[in-house]
Protein backbone atom coordinates (compact mmCIF):
# COMPACT_ATOMS: atom_id res chain seq x y z
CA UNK A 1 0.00 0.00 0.00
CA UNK A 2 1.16 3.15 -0.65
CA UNK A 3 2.47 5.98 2.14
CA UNK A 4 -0.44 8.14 1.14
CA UNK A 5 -2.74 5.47 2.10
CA UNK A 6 -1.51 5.43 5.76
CA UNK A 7 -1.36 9.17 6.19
CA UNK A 8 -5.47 9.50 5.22
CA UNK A 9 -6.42 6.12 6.83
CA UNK A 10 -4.66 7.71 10.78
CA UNK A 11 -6.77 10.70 10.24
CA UNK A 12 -9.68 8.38 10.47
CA UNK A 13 -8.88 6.29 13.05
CA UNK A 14 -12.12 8.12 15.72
CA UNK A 15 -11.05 9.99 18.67
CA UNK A 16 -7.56 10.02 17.32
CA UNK A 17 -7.28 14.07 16.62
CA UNK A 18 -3.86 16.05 15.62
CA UNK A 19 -2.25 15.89 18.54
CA UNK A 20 -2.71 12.12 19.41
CA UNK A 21 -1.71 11.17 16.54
CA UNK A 22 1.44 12.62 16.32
CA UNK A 23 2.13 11.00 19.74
CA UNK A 24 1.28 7.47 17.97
CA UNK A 25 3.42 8.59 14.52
CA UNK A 26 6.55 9.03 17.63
CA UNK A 27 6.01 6.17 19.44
CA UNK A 28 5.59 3.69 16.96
CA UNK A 29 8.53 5.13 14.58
CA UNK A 30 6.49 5.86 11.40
CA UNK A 31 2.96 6.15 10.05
CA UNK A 32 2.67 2.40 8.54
CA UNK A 33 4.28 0.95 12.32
CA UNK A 34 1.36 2.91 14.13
CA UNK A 35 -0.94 0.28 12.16
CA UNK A 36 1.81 -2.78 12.72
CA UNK A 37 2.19 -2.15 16.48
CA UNK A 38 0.76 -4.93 18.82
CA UNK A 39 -2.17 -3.61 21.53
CA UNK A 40 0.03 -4.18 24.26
CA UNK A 41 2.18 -1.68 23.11
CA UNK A 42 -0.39 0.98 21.75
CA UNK A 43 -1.96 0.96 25.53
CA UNK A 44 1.34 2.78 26.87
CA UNK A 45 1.07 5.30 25.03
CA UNK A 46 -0.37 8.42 26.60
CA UNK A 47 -3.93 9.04 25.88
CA UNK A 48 -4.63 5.53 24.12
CA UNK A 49 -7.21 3.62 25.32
CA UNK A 50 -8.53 -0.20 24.47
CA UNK A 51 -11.35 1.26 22.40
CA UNK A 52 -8.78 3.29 20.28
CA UNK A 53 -6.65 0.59 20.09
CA UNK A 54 -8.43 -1.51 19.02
CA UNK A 55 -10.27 0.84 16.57
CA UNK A 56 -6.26 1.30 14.93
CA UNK A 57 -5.72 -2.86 14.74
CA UNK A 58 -9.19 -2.78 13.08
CA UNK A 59 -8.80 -0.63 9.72
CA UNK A 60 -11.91 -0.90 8.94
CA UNK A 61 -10.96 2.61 7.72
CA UNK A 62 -8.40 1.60 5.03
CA UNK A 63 -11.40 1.55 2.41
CA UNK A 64 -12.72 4.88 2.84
CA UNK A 65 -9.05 6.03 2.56
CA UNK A 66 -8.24 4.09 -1.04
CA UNK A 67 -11.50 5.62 -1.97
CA UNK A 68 -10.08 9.16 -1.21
CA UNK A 69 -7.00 8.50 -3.25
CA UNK A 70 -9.34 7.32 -6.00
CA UNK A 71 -10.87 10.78 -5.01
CA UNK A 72 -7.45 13.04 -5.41
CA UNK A 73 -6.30 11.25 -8.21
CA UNK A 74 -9.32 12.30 -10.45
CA UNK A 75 -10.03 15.69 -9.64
CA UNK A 76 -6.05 16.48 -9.00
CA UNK A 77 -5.97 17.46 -5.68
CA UNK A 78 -2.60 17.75 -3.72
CA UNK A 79 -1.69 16.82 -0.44
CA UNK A 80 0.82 17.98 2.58
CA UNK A 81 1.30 15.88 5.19
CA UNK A 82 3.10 17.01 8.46
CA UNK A 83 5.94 15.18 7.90
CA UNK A 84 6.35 15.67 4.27
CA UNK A 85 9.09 18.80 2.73
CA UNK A 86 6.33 20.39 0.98
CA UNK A 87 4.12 21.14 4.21
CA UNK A 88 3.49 24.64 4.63
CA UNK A 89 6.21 25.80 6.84
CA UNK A 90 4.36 28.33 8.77
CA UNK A 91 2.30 25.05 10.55
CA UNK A 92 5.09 23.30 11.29
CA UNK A 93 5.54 25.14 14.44
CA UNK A 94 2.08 24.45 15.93
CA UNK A 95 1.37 21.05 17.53
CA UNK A 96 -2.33 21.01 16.64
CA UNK A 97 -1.60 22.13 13.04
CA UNK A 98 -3.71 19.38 10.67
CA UNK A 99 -1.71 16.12 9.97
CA UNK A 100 -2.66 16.61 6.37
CA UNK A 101 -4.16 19.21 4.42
CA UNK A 102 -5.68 18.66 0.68
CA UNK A 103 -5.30 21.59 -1.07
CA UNK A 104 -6.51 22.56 -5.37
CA UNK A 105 -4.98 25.41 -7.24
CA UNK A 106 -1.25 26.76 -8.11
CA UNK A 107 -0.79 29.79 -5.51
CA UNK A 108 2.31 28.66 -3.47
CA UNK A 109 1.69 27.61 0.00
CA UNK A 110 4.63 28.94 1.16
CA UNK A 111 3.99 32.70 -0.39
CA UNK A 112 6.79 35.27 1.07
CA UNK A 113 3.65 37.35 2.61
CA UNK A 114 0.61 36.33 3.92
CA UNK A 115 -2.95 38.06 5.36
CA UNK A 116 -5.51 36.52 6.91
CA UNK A 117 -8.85 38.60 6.13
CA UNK A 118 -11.93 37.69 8.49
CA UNK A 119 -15.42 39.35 9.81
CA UNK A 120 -18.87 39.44 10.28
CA UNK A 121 -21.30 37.21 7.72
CA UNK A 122 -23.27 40.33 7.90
CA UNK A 123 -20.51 43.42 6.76
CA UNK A 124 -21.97 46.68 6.28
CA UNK A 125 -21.56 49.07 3.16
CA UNK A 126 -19.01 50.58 4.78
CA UNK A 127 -17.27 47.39 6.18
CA UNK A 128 -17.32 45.63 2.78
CA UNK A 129 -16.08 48.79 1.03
CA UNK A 130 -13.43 49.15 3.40
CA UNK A 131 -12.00 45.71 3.35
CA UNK A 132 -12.19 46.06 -0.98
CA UNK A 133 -9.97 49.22 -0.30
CA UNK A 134 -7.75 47.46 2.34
CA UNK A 135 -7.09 44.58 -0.23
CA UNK A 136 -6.42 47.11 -3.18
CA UNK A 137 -3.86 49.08 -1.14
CA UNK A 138 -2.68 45.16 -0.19
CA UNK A 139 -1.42 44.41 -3.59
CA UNK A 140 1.30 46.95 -3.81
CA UNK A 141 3.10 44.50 -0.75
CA UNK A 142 3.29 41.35 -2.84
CA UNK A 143 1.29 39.27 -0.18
CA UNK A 144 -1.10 36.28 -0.26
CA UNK A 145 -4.83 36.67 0.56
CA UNK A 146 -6.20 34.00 3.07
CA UNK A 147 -10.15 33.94 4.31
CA UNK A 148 -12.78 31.18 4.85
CA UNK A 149 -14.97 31.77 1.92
CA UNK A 150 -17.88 32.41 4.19
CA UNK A 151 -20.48 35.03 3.59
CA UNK A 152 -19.79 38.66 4.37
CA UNK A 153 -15.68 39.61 5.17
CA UNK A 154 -15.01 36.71 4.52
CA UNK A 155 -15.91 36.41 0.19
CA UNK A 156 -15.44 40.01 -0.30
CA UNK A 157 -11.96 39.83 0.43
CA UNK A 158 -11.94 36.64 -1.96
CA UNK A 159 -13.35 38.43 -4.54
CA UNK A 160 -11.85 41.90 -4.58
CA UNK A 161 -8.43 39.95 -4.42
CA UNK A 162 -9.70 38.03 -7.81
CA UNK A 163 -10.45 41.45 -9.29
CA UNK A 164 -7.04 42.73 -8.27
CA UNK A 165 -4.86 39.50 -9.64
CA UNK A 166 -3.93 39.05 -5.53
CA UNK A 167 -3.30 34.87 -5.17
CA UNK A 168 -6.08 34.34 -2.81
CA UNK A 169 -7.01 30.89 -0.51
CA UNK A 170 -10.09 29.68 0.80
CA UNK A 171 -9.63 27.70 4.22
CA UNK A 172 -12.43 25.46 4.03
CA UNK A 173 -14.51 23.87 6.84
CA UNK A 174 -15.54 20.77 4.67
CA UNK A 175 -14.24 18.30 2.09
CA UNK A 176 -13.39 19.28 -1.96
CA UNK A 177 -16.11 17.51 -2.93
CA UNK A 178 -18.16 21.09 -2.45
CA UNK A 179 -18.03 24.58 -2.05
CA UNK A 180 -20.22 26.24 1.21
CA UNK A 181 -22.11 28.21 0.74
CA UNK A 182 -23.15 26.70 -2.93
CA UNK A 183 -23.13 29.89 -4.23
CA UNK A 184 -20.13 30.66 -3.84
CA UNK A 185 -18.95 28.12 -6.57
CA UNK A 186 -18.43 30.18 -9.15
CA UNK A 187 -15.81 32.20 -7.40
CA UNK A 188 -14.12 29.13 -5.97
CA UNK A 189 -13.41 28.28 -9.73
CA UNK A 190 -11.76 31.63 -9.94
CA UNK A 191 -9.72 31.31 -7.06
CA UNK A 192 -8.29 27.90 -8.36
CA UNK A 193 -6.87 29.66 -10.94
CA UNK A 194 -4.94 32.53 -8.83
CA UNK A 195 -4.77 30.74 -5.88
CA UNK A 196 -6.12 27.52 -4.16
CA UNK A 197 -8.89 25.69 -1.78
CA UNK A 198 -7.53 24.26 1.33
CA UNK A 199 -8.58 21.62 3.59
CA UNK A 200 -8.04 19.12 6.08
CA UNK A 201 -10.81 17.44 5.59
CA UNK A 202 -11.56 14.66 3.19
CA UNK A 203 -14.26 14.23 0.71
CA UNK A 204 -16.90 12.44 2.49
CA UNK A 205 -16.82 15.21 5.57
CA UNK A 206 -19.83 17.73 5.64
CA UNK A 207 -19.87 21.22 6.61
CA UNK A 208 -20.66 20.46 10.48
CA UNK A 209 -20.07 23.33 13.08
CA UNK A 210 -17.14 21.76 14.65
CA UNK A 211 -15.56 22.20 11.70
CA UNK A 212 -15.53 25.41 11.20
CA UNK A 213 -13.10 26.43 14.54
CA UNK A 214 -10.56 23.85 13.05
CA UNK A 215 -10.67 25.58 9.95
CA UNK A 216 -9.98 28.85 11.95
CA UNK A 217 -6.69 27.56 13.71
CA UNK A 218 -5.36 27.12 9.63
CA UNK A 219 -6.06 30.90 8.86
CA UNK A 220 -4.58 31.96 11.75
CA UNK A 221 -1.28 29.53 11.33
CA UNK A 222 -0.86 30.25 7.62
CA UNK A 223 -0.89 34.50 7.95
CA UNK A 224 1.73 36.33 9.00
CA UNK A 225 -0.91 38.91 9.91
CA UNK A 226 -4.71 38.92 10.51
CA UNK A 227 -7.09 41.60 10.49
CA UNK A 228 -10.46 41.72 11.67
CA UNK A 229 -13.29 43.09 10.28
CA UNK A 230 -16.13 43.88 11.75
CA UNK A 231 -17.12 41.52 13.79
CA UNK A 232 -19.50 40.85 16.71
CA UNK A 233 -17.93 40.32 20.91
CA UNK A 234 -18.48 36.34 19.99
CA UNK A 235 -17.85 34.34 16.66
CA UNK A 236 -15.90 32.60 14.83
CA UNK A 237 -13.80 35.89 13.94
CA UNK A 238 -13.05 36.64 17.69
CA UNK A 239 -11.96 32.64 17.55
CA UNK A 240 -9.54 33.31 15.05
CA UNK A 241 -8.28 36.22 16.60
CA UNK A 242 -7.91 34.71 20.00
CA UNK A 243 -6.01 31.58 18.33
CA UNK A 244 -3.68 33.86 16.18
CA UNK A 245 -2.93 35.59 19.31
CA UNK A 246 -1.84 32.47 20.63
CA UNK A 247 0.02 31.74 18.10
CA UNK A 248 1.93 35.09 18.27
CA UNK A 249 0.88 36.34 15.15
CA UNK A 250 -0.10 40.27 14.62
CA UNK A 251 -3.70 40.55 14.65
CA UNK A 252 -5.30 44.17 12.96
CA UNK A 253 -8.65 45.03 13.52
CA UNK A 254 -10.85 47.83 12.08
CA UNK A 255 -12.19 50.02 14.64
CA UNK A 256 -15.87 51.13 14.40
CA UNK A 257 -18.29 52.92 16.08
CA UNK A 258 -19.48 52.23 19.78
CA UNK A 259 -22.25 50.38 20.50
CA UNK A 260 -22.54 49.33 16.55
CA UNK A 261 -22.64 45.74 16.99
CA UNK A 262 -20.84 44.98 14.35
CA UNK A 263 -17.64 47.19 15.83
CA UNK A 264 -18.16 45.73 19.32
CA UNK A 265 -15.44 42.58 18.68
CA UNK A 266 -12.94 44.65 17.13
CA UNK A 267 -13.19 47.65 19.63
CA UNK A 268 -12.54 45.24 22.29
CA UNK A 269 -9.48 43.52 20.70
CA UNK A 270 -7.55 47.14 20.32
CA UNK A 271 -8.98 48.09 23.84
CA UNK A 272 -7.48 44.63 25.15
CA UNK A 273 -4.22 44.86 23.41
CA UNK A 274 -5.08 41.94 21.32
CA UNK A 275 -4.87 43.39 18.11
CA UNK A 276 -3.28 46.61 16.50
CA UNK A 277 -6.14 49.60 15.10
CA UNK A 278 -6.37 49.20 11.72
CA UNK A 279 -6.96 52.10 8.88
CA UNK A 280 -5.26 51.45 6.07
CA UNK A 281 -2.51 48.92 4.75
CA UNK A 282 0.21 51.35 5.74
CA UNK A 283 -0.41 50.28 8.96
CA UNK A 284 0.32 47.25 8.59
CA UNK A 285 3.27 47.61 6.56
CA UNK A 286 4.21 49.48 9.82
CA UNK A 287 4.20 46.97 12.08
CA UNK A 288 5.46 44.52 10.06
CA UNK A 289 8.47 46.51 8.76
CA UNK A 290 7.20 45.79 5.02
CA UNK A 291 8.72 47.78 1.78
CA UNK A 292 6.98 48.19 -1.46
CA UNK A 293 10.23 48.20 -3.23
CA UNK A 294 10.17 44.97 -6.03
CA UNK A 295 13.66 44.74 -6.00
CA UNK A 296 13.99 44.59 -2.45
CA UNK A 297 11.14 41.90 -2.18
CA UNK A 298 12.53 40.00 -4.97
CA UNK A 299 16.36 39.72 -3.38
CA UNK A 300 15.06 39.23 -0.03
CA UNK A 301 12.99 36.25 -2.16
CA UNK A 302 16.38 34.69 -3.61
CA UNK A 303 18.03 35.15 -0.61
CA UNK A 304 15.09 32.87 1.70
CA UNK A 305 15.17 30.29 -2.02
CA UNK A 306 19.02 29.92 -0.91
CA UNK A 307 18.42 29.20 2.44
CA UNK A 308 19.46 25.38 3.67
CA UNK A 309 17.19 24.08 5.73
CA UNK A 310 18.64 24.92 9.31
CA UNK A 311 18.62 28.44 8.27
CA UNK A 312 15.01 28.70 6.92
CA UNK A 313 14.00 27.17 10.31
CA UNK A 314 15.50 30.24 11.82
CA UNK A 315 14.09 32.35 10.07
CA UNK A 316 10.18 30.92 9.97
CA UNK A 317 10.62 30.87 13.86
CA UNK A 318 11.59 35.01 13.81
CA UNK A 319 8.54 35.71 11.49
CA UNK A 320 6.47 35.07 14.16
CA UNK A 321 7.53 37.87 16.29
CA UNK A 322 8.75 41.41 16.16
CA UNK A 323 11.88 39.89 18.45
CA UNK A 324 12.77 37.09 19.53
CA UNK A 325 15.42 35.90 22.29
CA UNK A 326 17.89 33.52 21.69
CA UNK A 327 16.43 31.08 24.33
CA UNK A 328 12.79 31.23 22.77
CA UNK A 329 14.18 30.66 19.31
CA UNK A 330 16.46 27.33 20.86
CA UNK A 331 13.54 25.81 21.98
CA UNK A 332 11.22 26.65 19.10
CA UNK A 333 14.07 25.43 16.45
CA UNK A 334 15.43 22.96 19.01
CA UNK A 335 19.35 24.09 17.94
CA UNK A 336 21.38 24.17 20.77
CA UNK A 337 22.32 27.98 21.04
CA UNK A 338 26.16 27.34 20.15
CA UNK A 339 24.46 26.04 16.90
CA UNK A 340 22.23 28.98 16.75
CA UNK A 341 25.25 31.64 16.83
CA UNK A 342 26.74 30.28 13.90
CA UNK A 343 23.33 29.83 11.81
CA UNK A 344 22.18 34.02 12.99
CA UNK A 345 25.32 34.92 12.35
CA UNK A 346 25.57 33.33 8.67
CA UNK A 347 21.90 35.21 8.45
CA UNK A 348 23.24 38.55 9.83
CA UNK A 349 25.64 38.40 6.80
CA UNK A 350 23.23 37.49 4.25
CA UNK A 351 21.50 40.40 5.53
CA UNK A 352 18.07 38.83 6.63
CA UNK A 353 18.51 39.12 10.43
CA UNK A 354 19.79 42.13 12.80
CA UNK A 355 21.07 41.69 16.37
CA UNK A 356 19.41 43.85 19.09
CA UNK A 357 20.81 43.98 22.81
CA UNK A 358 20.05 41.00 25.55
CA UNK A 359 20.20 38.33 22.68
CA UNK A 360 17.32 39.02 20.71
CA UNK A 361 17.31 38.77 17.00
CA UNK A 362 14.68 40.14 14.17
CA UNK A 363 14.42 40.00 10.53
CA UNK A 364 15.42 42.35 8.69
């Protein structure tokens, strides 16, 4: 059987999430010994019970996964699994990141910048006008548009980013077997072209309402930054605020009136220091320390393509943050910090990274 079939087939294995299973992929040595290790073993593993142990020894599951290769292979679908090189790197640093993702279109996943766009279902005028005028000014940065494809924020920013030739991807809370809401096919097909549909789940899962806060964590882990638009004190916005927070990404959100309920979530994220005010793209190109300059971007691109692979985990652990200390970024890359002098200081040369006092590092 092949290694694809054993990476879909532990993703089914019930009450067996991200987490777990990575535990069982350690334990065992490999995802075809998780489903070649005896019971007697599974059970001392942390968090595995007889019912999920013998639920793995069963495989009743290996059918429904050869029927989602069957699945990918006709409607060419792609897919990253956790362990694989071509996972997006900005996951790999999060332990509940999705084993493996499926993922149609061409926009790479690894796109030098990325921003998350989220909001209300029910944007006003003004919102949706102002999130169209945040994407336009967007485009002069060279970034990567990311959303859920839900009503409201959420497909405006889609769609003004297909109108402006911005690679855009839907995060979707349901297999690619469908697009939810059903009318929002037709721009789906658009996006494919300039961009991509993303998933974790496979083509027999439904758009249920658990779903849709796991779909959240993967906007929030794949932008650099996330703004909020409009948005209510509770929803699934405020989730994916609260979870890019954790995640120590730099959340914007659009201030609004008070008392207009639709300003109420992002008032209280700037008044509780949880995200940066928002009223243009400048101010994001602030915070991030962000040039319009092509040539810049494009050396600074060459520069991260000529990166070995020690280096570029450097480097995707200082994106995170403004600054980082050299402890944080040793346990985060897990390079001993005699290691870690040499790698910075090969950056510091190359020009991508700057030292600041108390051993902290940023990028440049």
């Amino acid at each position: 059987m092949s290694d694809l079939l054993y990476k879909i087939a532990i993703t089914k294995i019930p009450g067996v999430g991200a987490v777990t299973a990575r535990q069982l992929i350690a334990w065992c040595g490999g995802v075809k010994k998780v489903f070649e290790t005896p019971k007697k073993e599974l059970l001392r593993i942390q968090g595995i019970g007889a019912v999920t142990a013998d639920a793995i020894l069963n495989k009743s599951f290996f059918l429904e996964a050869e029927n989602e290769i069957l699945f990918i292979e006709k409607n060419e679908i792609k897919t990253y699994f956790f362990l694989d090189k071509n996972y997006p790197r900005r996951l790999t640093h999060f332990h509940d990141a999705p084993l493996l993702l499926y993922y149609k279109g061409n926009a790479d996943l690894n796109h030098y910048r990325t921003v998350g766009i989220v909001g209300t279902r029910k944007p006003s005028e003004w919102g949706k006008a102002h999130c169209e005028e945040i994407v336009e000014e967007l485009k002069e940065y060279d970034v990567q548009i990311i959303s859920g494809l839900a009503h409201g924020i959420d497909v405006t920013a889609h769609k003004k980013s297909i109108a402006t030739k911005i690679p855009t991807i839907a995060c979707l809370g349901h297999g690619l077997h469908m697009v939810y809401p059903a009318r929002h096919r037709s721009i789906a097909k658009n996006m494919v072209l300039n961009g991509g549909l993303l998933s974790e789940f496979s083509s027999t899962q439904q758009p249920d309402a658990p779903h849709f806060p796991m779909r959240n964590r993967i906007i929030a882990g794949l932008s650099d930054a996330l703004i909020v638009v409009e948005t209510a004190k509770r929803g699934g916005s405020m989730i994916t605020a609260e979870i890019a927070n954790a995640y120590n990404k730099d959340v914007f959100a659009v201030p609004g009136r008070v008392k207009d309920p639709n300003s109420l979530g992002c008032n209280l994220l700037i008044k509780s220091h949880k995200a940066n005010l928002l009223e243009s793209a400048k101010d994001i190109a602030y915070i991030m320390r962000w040039e319009k300059g092509k040539e810049k971007m494009n050396l600074q691109r060459k520069l991260f393509v000529d990166l070995n692979e020690q280096e570029m985990k450097v480097v995707d652990s200082l994106k995170l943050k403004e600054s980082e200390g050299i402890d944080l970024i040793s346990y985060e890359t897990g390079f001993s910090q005699g290691e870690l002098a040499v790698l910075l200081l090969d950056l510091e040369f190359k020009g991508l990274v700057k030292s600041l006092p108390g051993k902290r590092y940023m990028l440049i």
